[in-house]
C-alpha atoms as a PDB file:
ATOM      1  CA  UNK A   1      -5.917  21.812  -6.783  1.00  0.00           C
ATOM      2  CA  UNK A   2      -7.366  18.724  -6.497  1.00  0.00           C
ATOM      3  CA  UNK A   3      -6.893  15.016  -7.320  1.00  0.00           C
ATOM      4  CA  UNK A   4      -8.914  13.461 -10.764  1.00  0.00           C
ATOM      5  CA  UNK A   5     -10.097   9.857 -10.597  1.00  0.00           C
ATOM      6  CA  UNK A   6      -9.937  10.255 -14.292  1.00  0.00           C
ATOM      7  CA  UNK A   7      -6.313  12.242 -14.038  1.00  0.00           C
ATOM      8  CA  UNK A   8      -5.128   9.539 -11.662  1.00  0.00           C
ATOM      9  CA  UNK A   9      -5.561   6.424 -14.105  1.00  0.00           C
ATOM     10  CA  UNK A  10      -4.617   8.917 -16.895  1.00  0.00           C
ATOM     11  CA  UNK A  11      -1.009   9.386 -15.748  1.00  0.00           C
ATOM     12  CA  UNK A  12      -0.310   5.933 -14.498  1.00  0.00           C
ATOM     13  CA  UNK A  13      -1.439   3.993 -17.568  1.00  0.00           C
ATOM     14  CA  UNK A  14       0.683   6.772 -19.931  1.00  0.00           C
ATOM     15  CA  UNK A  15       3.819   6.453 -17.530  1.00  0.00           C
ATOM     16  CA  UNK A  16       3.644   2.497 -18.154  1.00  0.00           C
ATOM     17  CA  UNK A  17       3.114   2.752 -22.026  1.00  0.00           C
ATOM     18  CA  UNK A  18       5.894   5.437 -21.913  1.00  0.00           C
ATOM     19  CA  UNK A  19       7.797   3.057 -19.396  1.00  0.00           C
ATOM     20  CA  UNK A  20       7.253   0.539 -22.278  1.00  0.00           C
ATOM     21  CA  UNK A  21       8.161   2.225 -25.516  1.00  0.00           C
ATOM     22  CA  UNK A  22      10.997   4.296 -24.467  1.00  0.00           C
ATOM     23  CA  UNK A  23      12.424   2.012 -21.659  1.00  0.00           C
ATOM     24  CA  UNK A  24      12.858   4.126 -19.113  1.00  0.00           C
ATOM     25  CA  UNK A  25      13.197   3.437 -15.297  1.00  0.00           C
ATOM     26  CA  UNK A  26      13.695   6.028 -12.547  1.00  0.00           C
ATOM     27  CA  UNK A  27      16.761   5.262 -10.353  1.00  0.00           C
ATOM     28  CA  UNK A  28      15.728   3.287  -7.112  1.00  0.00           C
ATOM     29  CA  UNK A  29      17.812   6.638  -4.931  1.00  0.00           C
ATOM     30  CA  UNK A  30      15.332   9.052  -6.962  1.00  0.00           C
ATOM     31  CA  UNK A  31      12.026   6.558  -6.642  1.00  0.00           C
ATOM     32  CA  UNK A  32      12.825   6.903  -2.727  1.00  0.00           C
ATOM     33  CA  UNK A  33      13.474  10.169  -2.646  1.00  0.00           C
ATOM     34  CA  UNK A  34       9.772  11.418  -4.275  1.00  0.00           C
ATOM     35  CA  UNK A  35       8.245   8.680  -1.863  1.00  0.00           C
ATOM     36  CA  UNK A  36       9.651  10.244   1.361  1.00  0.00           C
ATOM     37  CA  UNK A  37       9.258  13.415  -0.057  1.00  0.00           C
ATOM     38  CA  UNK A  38       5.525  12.568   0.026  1.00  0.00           C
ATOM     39  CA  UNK A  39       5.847  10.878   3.355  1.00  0.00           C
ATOM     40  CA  UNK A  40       7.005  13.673   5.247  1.00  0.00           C
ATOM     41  CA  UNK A  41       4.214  16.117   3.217  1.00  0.00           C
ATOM     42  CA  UNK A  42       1.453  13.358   4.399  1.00  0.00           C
ATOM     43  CA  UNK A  43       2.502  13.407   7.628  1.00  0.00           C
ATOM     44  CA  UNK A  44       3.418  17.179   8.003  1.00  0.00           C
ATOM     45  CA  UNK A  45      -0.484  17.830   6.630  1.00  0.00           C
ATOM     46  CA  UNK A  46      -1.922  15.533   8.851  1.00  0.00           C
ATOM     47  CA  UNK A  47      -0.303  16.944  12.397  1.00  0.00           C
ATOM     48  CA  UNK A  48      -1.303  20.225  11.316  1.00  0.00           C
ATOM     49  CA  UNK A  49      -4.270  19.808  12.961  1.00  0.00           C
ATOM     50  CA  UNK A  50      -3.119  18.507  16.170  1.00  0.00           C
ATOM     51  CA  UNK A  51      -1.943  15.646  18.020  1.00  0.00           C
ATOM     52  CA  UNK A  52      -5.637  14.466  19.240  1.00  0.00           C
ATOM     53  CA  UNK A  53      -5.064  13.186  14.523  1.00  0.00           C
ATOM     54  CA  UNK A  54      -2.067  11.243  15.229  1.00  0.00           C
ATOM     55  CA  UNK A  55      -2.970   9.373  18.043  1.00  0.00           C
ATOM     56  CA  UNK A  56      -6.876   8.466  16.408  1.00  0.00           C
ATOM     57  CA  UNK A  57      -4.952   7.577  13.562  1.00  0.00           C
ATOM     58  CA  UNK A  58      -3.062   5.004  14.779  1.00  0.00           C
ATOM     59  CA  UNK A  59      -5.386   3.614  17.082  1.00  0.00           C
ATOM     60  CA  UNK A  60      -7.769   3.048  14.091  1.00  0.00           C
ATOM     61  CA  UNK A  61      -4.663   1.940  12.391  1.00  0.00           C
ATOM     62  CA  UNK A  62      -4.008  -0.953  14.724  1.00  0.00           C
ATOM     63  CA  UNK A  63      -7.629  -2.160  14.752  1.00  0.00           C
ATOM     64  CA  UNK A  64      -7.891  -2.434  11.052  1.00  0.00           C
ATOM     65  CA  UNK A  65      -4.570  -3.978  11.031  1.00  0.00           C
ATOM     66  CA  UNK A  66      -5.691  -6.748  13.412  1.00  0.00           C
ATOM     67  CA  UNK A  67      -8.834  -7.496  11.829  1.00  0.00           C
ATOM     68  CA  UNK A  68      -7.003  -7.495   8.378  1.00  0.00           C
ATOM     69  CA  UNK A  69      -4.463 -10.425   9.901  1.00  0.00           C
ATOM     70  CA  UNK A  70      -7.186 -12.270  11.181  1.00  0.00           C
ATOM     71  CA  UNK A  71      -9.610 -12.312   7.839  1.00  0.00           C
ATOM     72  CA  UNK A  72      -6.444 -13.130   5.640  1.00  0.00           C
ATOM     73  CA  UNK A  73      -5.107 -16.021   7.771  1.00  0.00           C
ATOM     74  CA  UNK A  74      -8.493 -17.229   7.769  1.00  0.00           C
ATOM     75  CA  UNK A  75      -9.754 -16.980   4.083  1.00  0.00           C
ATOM     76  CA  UNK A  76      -6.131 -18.427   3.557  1.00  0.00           C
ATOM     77  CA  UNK A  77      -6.865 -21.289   5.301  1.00  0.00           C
ATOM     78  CA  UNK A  78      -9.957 -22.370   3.460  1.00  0.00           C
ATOM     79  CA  UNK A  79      -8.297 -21.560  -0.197  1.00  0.00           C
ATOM     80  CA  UNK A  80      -4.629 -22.968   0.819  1.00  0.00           C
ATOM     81  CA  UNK A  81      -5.115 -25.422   3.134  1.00  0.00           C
ATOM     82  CA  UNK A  82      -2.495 -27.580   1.283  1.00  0.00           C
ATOM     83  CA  UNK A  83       0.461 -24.996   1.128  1.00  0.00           C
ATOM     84  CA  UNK A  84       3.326 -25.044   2.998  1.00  0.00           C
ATOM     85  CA  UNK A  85       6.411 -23.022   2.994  1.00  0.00           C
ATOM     86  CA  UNK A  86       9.463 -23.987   2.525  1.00  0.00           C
ATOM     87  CA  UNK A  87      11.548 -24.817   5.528  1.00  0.00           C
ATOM     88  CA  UNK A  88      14.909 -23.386   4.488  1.00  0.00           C
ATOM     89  CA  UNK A  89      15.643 -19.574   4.325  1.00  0.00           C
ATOM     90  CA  UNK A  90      15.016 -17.131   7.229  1.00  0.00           C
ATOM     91  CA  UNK A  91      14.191 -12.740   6.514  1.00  0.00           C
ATOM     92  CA  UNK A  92      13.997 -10.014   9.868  1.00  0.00           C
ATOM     93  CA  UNK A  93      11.581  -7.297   9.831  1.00  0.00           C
ATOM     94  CA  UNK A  94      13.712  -4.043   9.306  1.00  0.00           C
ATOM     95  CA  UNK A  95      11.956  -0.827   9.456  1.00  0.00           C
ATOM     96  CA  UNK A  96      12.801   1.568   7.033  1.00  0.00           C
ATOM     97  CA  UNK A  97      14.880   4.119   8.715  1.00  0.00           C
ATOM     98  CA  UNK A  98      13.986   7.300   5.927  1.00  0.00           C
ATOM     99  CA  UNK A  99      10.433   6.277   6.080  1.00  0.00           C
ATOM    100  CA  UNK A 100      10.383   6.400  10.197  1.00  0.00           C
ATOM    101  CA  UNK A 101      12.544  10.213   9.588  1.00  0.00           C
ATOM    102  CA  UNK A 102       9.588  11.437   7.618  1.00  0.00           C
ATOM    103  CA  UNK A 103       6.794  10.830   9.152  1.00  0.00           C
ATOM    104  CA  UNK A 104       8.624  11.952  12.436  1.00  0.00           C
ATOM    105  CA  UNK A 105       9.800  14.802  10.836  1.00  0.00           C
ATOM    106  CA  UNK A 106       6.347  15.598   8.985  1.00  0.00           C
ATOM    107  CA  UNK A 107       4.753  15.207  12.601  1.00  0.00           C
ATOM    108  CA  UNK A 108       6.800  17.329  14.260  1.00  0.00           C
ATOM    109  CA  UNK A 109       6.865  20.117  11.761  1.00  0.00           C
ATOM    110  CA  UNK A 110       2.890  19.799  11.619  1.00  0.00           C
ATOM    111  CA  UNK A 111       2.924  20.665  14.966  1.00  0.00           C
ATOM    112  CA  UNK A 112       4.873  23.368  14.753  1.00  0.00           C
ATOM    113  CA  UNK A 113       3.375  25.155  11.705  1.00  0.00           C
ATOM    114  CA  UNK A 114      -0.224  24.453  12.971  1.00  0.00           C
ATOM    115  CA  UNK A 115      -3.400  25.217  10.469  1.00  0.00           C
ATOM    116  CA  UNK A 116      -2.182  28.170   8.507  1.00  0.00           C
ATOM    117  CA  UNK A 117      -0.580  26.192   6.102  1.00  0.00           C
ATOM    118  CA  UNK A 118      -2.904  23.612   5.506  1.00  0.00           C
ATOM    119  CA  UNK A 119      -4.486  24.569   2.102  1.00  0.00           C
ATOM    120  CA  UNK A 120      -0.867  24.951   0.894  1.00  0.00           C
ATOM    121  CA  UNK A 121       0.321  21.373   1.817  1.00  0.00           C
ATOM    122  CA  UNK A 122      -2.796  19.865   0.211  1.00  0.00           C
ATOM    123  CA  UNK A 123      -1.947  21.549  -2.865  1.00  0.00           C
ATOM    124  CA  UNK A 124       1.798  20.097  -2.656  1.00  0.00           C
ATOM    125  CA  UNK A 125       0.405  16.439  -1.911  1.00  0.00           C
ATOM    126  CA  UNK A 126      -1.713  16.682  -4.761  1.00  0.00           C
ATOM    127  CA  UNK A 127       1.679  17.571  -7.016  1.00  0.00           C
ATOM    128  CA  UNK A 128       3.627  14.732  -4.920  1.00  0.00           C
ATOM    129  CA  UNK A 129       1.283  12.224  -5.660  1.00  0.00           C
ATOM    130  CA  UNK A 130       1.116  12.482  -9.493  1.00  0.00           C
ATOM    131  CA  UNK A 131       4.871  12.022  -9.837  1.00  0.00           C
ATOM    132  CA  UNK A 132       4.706   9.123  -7.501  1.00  0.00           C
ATOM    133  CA  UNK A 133       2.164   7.390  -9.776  1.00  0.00           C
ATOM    134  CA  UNK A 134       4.403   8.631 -12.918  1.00  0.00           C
ATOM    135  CA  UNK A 135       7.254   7.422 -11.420  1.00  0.00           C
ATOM    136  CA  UNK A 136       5.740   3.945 -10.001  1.00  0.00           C
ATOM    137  CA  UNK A 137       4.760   3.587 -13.438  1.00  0.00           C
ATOM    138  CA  UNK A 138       7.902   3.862 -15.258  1.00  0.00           C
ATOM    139  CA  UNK A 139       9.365   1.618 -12.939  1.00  0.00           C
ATOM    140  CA  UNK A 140       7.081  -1.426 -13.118  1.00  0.00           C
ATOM    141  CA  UNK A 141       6.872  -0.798 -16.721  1.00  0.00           C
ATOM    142  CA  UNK A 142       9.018  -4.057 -17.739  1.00  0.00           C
ATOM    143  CA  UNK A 143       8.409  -5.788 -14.126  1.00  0.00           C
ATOM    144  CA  UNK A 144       5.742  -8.647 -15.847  1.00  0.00           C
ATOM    145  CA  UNK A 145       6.610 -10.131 -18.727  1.00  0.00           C
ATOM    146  CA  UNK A 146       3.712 -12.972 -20.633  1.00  0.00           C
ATOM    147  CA  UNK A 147       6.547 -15.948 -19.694  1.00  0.00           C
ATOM    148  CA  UNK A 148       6.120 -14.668 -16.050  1.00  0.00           C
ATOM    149  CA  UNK A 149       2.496 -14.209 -15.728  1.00  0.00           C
ATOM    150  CA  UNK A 150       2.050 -17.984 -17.489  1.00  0.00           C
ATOM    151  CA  UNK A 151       4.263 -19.902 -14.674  1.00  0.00           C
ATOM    152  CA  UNK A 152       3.097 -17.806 -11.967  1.00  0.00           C
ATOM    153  CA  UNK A 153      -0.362 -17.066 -12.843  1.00  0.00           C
ATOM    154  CA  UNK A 154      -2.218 -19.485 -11.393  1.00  0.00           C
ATOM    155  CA  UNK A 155      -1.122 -18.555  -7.650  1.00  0.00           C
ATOM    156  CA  UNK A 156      -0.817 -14.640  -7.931  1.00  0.00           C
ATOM    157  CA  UNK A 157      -4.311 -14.528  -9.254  1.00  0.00           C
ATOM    158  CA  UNK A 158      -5.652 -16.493  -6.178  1.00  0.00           C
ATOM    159  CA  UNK A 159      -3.945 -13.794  -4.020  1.00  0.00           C
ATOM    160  CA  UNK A 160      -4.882 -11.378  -5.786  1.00  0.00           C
ATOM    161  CA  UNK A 161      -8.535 -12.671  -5.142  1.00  0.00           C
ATOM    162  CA  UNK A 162      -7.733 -12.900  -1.746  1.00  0.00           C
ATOM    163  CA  UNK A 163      -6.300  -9.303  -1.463  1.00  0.00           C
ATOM    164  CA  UNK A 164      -9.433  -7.829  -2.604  1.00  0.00           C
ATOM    165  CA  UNK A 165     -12.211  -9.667  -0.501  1.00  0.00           C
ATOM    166  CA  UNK A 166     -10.364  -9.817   2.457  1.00  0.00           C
ATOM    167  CA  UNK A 167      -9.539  -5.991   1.862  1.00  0.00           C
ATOM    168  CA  UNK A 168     -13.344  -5.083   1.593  1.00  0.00           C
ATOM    169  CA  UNK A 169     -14.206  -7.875   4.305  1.00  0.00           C
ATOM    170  CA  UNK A 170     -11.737  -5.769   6.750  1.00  0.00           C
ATOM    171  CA  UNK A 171     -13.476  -2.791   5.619  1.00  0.00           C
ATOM    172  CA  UNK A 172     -16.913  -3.812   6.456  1.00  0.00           C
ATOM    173  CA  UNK A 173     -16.138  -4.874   9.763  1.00  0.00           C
ATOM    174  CA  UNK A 174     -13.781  -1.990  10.749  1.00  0.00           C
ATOM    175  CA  UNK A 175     -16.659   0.110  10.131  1.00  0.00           C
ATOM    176  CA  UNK A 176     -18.674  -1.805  12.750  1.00  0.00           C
ATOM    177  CA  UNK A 177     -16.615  -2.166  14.827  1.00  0.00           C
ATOM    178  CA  UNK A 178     -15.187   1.412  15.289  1.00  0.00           C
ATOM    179  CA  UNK A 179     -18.033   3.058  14.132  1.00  0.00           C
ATOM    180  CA  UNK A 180     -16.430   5.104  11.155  1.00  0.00           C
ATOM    181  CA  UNK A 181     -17.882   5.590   7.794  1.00  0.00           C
ATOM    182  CA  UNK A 182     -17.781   2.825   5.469  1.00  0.00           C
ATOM    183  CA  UNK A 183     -16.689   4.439   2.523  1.00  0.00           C
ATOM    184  CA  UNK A 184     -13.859   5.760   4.069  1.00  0.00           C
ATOM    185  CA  UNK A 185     -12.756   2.288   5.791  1.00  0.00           C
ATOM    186  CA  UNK A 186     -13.274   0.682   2.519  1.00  0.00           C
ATOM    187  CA  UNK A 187     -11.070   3.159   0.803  1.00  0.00           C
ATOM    188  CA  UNK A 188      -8.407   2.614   3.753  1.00  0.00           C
ATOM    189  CA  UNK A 189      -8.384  -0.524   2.962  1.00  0.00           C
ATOM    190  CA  UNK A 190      -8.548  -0.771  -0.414  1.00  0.00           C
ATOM    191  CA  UNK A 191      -5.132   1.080  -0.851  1.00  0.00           C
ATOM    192  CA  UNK A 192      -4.247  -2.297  -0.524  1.00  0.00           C
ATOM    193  CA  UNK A 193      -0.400  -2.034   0.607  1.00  0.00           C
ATOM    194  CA  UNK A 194       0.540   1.536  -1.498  1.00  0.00           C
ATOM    195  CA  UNK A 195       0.328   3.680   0.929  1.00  0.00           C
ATOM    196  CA  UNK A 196       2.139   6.470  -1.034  1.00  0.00           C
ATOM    197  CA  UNK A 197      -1.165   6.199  -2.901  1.00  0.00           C
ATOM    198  CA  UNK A 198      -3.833   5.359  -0.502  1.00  0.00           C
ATOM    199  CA  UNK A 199      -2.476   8.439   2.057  1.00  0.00           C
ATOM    200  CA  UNK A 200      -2.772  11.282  -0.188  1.00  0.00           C
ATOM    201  CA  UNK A 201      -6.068  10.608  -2.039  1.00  0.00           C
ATOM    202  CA  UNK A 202      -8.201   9.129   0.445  1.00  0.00           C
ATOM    203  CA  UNK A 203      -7.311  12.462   2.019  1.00  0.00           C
ATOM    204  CA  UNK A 204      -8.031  14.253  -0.589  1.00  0.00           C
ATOM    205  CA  UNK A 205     -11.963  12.865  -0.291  1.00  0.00           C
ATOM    206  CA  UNK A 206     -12.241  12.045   3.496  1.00  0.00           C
ATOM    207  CA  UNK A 207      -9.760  14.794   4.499  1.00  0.00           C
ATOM    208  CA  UNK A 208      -6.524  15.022   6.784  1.00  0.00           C
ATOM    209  CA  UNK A 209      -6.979  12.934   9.461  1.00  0.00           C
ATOM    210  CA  UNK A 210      -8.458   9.850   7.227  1.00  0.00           C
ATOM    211  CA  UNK A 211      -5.772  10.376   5.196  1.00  0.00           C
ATOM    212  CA  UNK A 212      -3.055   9.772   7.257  1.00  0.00           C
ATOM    213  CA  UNK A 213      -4.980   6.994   8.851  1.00  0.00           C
ATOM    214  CA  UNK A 214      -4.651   5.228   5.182  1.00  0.00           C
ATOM    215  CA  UNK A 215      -1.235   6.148   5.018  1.00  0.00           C
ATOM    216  CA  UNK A 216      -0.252   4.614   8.552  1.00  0.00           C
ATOM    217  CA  UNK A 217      -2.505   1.433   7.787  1.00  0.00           C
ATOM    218  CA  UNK A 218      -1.173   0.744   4.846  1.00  0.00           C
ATOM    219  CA  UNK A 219       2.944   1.815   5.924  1.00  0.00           C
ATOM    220  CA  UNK A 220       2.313  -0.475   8.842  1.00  0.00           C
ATOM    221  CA  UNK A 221       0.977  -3.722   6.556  1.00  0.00           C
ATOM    222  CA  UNK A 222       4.189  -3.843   4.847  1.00  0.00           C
ATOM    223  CA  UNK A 223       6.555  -3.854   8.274  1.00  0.00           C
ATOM    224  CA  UNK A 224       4.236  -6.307   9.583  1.00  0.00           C
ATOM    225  CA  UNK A 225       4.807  -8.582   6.775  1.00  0.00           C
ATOM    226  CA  UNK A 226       8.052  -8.469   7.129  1.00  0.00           C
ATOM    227  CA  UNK A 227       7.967  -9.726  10.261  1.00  0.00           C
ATOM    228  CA  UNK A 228       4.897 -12.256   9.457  1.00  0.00           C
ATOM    229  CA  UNK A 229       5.778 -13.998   6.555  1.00  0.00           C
ATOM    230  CA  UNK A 230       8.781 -15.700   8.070  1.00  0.00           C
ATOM    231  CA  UNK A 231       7.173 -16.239  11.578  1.00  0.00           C
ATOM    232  CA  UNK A 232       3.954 -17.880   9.804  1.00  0.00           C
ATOM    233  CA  UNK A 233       4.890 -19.171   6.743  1.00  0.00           C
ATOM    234  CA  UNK A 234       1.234 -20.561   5.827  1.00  0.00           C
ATOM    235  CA  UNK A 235      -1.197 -20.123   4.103  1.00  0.00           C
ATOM    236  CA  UNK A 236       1.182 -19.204   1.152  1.00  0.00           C
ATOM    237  CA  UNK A 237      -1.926 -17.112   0.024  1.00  0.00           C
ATOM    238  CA  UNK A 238      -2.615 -15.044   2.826  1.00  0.00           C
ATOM    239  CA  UNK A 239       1.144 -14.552   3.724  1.00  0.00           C
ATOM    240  CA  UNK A 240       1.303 -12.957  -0.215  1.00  0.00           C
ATOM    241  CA  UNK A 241      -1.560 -11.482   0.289  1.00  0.00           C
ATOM    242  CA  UNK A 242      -0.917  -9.852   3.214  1.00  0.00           C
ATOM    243  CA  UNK A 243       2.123  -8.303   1.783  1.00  0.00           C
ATOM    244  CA  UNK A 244      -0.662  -6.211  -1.080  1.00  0.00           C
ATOM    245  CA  UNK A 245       1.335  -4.108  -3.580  1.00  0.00           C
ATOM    246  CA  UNK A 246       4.913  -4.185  -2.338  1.00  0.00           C
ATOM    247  CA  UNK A 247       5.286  -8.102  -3.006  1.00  0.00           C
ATOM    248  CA  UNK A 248       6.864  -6.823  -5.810  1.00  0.00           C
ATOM    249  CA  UNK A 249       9.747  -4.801  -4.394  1.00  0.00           C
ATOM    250  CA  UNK A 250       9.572  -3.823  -1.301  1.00  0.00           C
ATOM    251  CA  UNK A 251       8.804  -6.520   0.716  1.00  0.00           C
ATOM    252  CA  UNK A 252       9.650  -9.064  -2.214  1.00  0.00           C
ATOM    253  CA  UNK A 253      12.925 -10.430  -0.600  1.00  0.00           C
ATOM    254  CA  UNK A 254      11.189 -12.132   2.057  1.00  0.00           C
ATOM    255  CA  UNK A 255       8.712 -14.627  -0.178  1.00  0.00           C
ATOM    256  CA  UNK A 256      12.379 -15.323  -1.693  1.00  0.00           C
ATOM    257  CA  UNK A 257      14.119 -15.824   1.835  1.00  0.00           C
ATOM    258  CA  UNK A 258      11.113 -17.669   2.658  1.00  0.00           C
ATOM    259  CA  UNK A 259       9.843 -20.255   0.235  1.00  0.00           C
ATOM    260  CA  UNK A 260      12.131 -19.891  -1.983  1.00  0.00           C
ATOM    261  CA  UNK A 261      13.079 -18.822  -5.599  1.00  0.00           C
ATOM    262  CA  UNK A 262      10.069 -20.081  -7.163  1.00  0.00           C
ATOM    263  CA  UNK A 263       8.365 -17.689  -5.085  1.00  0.00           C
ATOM    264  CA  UNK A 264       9.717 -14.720  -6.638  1.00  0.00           C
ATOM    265  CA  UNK A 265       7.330 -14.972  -9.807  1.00  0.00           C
ATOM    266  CA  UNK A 266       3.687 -14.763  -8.249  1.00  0.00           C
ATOM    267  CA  UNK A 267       5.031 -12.397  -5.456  1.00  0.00           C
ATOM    268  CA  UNK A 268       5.568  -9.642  -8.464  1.00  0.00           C
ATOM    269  CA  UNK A 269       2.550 -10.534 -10.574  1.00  0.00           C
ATOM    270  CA  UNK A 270       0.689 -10.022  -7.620  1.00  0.00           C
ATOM    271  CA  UNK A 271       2.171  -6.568  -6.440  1.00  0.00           C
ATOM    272  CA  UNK A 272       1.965  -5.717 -10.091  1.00  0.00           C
ATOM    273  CA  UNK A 273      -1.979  -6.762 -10.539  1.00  0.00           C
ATOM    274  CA  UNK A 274      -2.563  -4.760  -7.331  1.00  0.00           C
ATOM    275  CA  UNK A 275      -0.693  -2.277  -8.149  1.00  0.00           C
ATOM    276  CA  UNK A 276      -2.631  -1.743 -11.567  1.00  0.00           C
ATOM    277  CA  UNK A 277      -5.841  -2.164  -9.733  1.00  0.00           C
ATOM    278  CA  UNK A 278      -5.728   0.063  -6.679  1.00  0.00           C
ATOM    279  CA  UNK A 279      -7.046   3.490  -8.591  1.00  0.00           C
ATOM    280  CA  UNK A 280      -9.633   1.793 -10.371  1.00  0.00           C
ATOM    281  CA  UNK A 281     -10.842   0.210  -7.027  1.00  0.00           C
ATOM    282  CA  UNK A 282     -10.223   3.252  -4.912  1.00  0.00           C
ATOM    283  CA  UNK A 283     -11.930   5.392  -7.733  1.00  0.00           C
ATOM    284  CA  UNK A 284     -14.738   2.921  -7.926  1.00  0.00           C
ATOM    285  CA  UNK A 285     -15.252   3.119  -3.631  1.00  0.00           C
ATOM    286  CA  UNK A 286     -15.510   7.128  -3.687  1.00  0.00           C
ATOM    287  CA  UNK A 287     -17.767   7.758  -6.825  1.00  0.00           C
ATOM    288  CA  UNK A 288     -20.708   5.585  -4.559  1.00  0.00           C
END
């Protein structure tokens, strides 16, 4: 079984209309739960074949996470020279401790299990990651409302902006420099911050060990914006930017901590635009 481009954007717009009409929300404990559960079935599939993946993986991972940093802060600079955050307010990086016990545990029992049960896993990703797009859609249902998207337009949409071409900027040169197919760079990239996404179906295309590579990329952006957007502060752009889809939970506390309430209102519209836009783009990127 395999993932659809056209299944994909099927079951994520129906989960928001549903989300809509019926209200529904799945409980933050059982949200968690199906994205670990994914975790650890990324990372179990991916060490099946070895640890020669892993360690490519996050070599490639910290490469594309450096030139990422650097094309942000610099696009940032030309769009938002005039930003500044506000000087009150501090946030600390903290890793996620069930996240860090699933991919350990996924690596380790990839190991152990070797290649036998590799077609088996893929089929259970492809299963995992359909209820994590049902289930991110239910829950961001009611997360934008028109009041919202009016007061905070103006600045989500010029991170949003930024998210994209600095996304396919970082792609282009990754590929250069590490001498990796483009597509698949540009689809690593392109998950833009959802890594419970990104991992399983760039995988699903590129295989395995590209998979996990998008999954690590994209797990690492959102600790390293925890740990950023305090330290930096400015551009306001590129530190929202930087942060992709989880600006509007995950890592949404520290654009509060940071600059402030106000800060709250383009940090979801922008995790909520690139949240909406990340299968069309990563459909777009593999159908070339």
């Amino acid at each position: 079984m395999e993932l659809s481009s056209a299944g994909i954007l099927l079951a994520f717009v129906a989960s928001i209309a549903l989300g809509r009409l019926l209200k529904v929300k799945i409980p933050e404990a059982a949200f968690k739960l199906v994205v670990a559960t994914l975790v650890f079935t990324i990372s179990l599939w991916a060490s099946t074949h070895g640890a020669a993946v892993l360690l490519q993986s996050l070599a490639t991972s910290a490469v594309m996470l450096a030139l990422l940093t650097a094309v942000t802060l610099l696009l940032g600079m030309m769009i938002d020279r005039g930003s500044s955050g506000n000087p009150g307010g501090k946030a600390r990086g903290r890793a996620d401790p069930v996240l860090l016990l699933s991919i350990a545990g996924g690596w380790v029992a990839g190991l152990l299990v070797g290649e036998r049960l590799s077609s088996l896993i893929s089929s259970a990703v492809t299963l995992e990651v359909y209820a994590v797009i049902i289930a991110t859609g239910l829950t961001t249902a009611d997360a934008v409302t028109v009041d919202a998207v009016r007061k905070g337009g103006a600045v989500a949409m010029k991170a949003t902006g930024l998210s994209i071409v600095s996304a396919l900027a970082t792609g282009f040169l990754a590929s250069l420099t590490l001498a990796v197919p483009l597509e698949a760079s540009l689809a690593t990239m392109l998950g833009l911050g959802w890594y419970s996404f990104a991992g399983p179906f760039v995988a699903q295309v590129y295989g395995p060990a590209w998979g996990f590579t998008a999954f690590l990329t994209n797990v690492l952006r959102e600790q390293l914006t925890f740990i950023l957007v305090p330290t930096l502060r400015k551009p306001r752009a590129s530190m929202i930017s930087l942060g992709g889809a989880t600006t509007m939970d995950n890592t949404l506390p520290v654009y509060v901590y940071t600059y402030g309430e106000e800060a709250s209102i383009p940090s979801i519209i922008h995790g909520f635009l690139l949240t909406l836009l990340t299968p069309f783009l990563e459909s777009l990127v593999v159908s070339l």
